[in-house]
N, C-alpha and C. Protein backbone atom coordinates (compact mmCIF):
# COMPACT_ATOMS: atom_id res chain seq x y z
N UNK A 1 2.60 53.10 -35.76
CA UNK A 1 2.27 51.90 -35.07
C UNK A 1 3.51 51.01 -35.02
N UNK A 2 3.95 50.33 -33.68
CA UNK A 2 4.86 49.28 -33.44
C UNK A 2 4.96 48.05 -33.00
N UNK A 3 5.33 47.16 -33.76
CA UNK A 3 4.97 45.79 -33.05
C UNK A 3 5.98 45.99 -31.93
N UNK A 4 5.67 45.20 -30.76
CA UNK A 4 6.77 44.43 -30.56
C UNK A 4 6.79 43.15 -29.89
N UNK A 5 7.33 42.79 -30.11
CA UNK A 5 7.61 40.97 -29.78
C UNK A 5 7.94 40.60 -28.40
N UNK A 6 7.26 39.55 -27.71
CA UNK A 6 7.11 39.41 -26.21
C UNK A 6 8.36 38.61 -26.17
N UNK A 7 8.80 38.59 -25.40
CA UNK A 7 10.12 37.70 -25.06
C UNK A 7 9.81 36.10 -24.47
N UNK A 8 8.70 36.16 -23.92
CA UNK A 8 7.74 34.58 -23.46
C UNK A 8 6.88 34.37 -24.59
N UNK A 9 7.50 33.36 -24.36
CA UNK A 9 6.63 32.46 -25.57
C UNK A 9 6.43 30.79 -25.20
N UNK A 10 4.63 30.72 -25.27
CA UNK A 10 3.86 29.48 -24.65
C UNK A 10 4.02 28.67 -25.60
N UNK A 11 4.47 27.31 -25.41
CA UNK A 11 4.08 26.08 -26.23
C UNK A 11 3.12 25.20 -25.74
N UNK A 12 2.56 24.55 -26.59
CA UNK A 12 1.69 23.70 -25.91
C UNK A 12 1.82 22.14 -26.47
N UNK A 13 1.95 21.43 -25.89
CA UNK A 13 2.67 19.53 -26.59
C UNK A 13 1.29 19.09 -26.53
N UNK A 14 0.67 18.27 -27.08
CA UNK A 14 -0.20 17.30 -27.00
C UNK A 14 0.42 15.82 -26.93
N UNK A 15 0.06 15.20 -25.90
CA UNK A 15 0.33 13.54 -25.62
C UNK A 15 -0.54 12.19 -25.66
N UNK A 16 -0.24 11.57 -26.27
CA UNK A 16 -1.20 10.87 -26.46
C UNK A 16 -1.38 9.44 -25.16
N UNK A 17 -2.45 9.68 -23.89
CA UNK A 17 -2.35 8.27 -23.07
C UNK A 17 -2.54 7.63 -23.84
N UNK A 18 -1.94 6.57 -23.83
CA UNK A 18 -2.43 5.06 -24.23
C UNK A 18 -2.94 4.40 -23.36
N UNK A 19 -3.57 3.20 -23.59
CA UNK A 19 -3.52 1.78 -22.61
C UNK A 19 -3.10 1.57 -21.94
N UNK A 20 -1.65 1.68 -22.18
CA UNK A 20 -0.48 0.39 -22.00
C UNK A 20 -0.19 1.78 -20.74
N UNK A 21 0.00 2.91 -21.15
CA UNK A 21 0.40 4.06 -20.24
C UNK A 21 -0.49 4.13 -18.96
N UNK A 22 -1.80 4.04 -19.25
CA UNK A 22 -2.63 3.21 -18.01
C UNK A 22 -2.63 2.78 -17.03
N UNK A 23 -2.76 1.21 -17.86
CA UNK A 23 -2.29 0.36 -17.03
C UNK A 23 -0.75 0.20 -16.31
N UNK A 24 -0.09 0.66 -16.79
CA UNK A 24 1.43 0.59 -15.99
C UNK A 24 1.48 1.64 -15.07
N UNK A 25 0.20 2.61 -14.99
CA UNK A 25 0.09 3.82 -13.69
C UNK A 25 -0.51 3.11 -12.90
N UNK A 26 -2.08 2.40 -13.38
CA UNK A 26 -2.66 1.94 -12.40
C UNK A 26 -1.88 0.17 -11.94
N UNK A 27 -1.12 -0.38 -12.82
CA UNK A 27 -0.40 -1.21 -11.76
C UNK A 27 0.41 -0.36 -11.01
N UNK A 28 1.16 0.71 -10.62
CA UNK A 28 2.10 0.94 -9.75
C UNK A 28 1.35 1.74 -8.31
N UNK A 29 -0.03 1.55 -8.81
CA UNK A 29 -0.86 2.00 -7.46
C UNK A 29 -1.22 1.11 -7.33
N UNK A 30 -1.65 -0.23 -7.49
CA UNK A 30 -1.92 -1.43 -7.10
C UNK A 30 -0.91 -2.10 -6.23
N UNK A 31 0.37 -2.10 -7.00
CA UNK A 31 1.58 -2.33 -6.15
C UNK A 31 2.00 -1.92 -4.74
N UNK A 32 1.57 -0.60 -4.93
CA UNK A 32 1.91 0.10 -3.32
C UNK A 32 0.72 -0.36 -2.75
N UNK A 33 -0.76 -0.30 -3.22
CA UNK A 33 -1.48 -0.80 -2.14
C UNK A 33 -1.44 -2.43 -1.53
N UNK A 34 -1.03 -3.14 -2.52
CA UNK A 34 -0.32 -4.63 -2.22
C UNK A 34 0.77 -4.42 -1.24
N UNK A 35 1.97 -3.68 -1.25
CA UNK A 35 2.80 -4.18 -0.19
C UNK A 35 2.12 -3.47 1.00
N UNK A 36 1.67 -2.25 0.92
CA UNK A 36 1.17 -1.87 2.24
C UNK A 36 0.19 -2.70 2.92
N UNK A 37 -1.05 -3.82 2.24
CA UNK A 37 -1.46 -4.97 2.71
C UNK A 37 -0.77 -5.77 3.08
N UNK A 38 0.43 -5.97 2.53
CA UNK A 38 1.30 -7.14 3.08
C UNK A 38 2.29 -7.15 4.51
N UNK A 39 2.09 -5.64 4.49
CA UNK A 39 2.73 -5.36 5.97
C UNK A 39 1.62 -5.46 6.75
N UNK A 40 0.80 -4.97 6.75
CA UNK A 40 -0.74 -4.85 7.59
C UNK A 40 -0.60 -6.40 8.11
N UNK A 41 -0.91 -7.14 7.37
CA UNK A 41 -1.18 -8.81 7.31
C UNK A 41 0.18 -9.31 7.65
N UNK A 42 1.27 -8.72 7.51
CA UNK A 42 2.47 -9.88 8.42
C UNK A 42 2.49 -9.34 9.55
N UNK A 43 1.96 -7.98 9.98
CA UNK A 43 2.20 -7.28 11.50
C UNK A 43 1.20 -8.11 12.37
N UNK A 44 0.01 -8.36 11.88
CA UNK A 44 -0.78 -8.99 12.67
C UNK A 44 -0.73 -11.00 12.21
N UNK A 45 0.11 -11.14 11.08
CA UNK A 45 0.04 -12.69 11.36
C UNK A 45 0.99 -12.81 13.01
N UNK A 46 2.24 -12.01 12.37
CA UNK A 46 3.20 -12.07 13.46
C UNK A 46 2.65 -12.08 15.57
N UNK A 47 1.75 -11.10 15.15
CA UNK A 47 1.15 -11.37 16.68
C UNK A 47 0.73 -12.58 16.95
N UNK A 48 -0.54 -12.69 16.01
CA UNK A 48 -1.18 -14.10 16.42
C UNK A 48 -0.19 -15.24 16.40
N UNK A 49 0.82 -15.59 15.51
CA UNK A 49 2.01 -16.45 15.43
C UNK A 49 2.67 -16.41 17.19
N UNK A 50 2.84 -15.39 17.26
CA UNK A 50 3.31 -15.31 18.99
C UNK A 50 2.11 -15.84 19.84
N UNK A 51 1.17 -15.37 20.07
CA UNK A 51 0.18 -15.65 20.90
C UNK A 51 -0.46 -16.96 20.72
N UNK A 52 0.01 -17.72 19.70
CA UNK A 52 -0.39 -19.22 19.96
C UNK A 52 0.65 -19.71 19.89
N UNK A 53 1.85 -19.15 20.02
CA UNK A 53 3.36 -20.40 20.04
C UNK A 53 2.91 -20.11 21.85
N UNK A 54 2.88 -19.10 22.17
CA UNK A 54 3.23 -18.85 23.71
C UNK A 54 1.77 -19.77 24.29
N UNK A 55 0.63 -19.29 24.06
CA UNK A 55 -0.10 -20.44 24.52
C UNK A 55 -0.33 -21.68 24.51
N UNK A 56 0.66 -22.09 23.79
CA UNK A 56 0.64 -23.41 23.58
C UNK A 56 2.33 -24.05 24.77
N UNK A 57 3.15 -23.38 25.02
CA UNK A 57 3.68 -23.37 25.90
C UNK A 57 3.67 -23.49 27.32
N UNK A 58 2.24 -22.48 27.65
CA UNK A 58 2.18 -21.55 28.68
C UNK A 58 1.21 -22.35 28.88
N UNK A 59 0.55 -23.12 29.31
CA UNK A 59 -1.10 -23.87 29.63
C UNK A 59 -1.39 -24.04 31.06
N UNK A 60 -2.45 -23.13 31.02
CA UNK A 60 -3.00 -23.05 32.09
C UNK A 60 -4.10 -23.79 32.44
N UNK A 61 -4.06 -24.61 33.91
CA UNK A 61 -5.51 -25.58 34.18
C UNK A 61 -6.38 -24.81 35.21
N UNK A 62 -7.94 -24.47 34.83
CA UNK A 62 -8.55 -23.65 36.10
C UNK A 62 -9.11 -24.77 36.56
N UNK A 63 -9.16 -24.56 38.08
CA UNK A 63 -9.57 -25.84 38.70
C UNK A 63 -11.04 -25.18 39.32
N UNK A 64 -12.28 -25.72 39.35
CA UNK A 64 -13.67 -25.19 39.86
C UNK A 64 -13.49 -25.58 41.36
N UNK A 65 -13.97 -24.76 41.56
CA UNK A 65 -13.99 -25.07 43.61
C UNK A 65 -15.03 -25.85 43.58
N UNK A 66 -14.81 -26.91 44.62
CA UNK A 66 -16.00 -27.90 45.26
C UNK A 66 -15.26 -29.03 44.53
N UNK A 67 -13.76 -29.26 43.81
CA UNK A 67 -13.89 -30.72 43.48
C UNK A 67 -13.00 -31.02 44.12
C-alpha cells in the first residue's frame, strides 16, 4: 500500500463581518444610489430652470376673436 500526497491543497479562512463592515458596504451603495439621484434631479431641474427663464422672456398674449 502507498500513500501519496496531492500536490493541491484547499484552505479555508473564516472572516468575521462585523457591523462596522456593513455598514461601510451598505453606505457605499447608498452613495451611488445618491449621486445617481442627484443627476436624475439636476437633469430635470436644469430643464425646468430653462423652460421658465425662457417663458418668462418669451410672453405670449392670445387675443379671443370678437374683441
Amino acid at each position: 500500500m502507498n500513500f501519496v500526497k496531492d500536490p493541491t491543497t484547499l484552505s479555508y479562512e473564516r472572516s468575521v463581518f462585523s457591523f462596522l463592515d456593513l455598514a461601510g458596504n451598505l453606505g457605499g451603495f447608498f452613495e451611488i444610489l445618491e449621486r445617481t439621484g442627484a443627476l436624475l434631479v439636476g437633469f430635470f431641474a436644469q430643464k425646468i430652470f430653462l423652460y421658465s427663464l425662457l417663458s418668462r422672456l418669451y410672453q405670449v398674449e392670445n387675443c379671443k376673436p370678437g374683441n
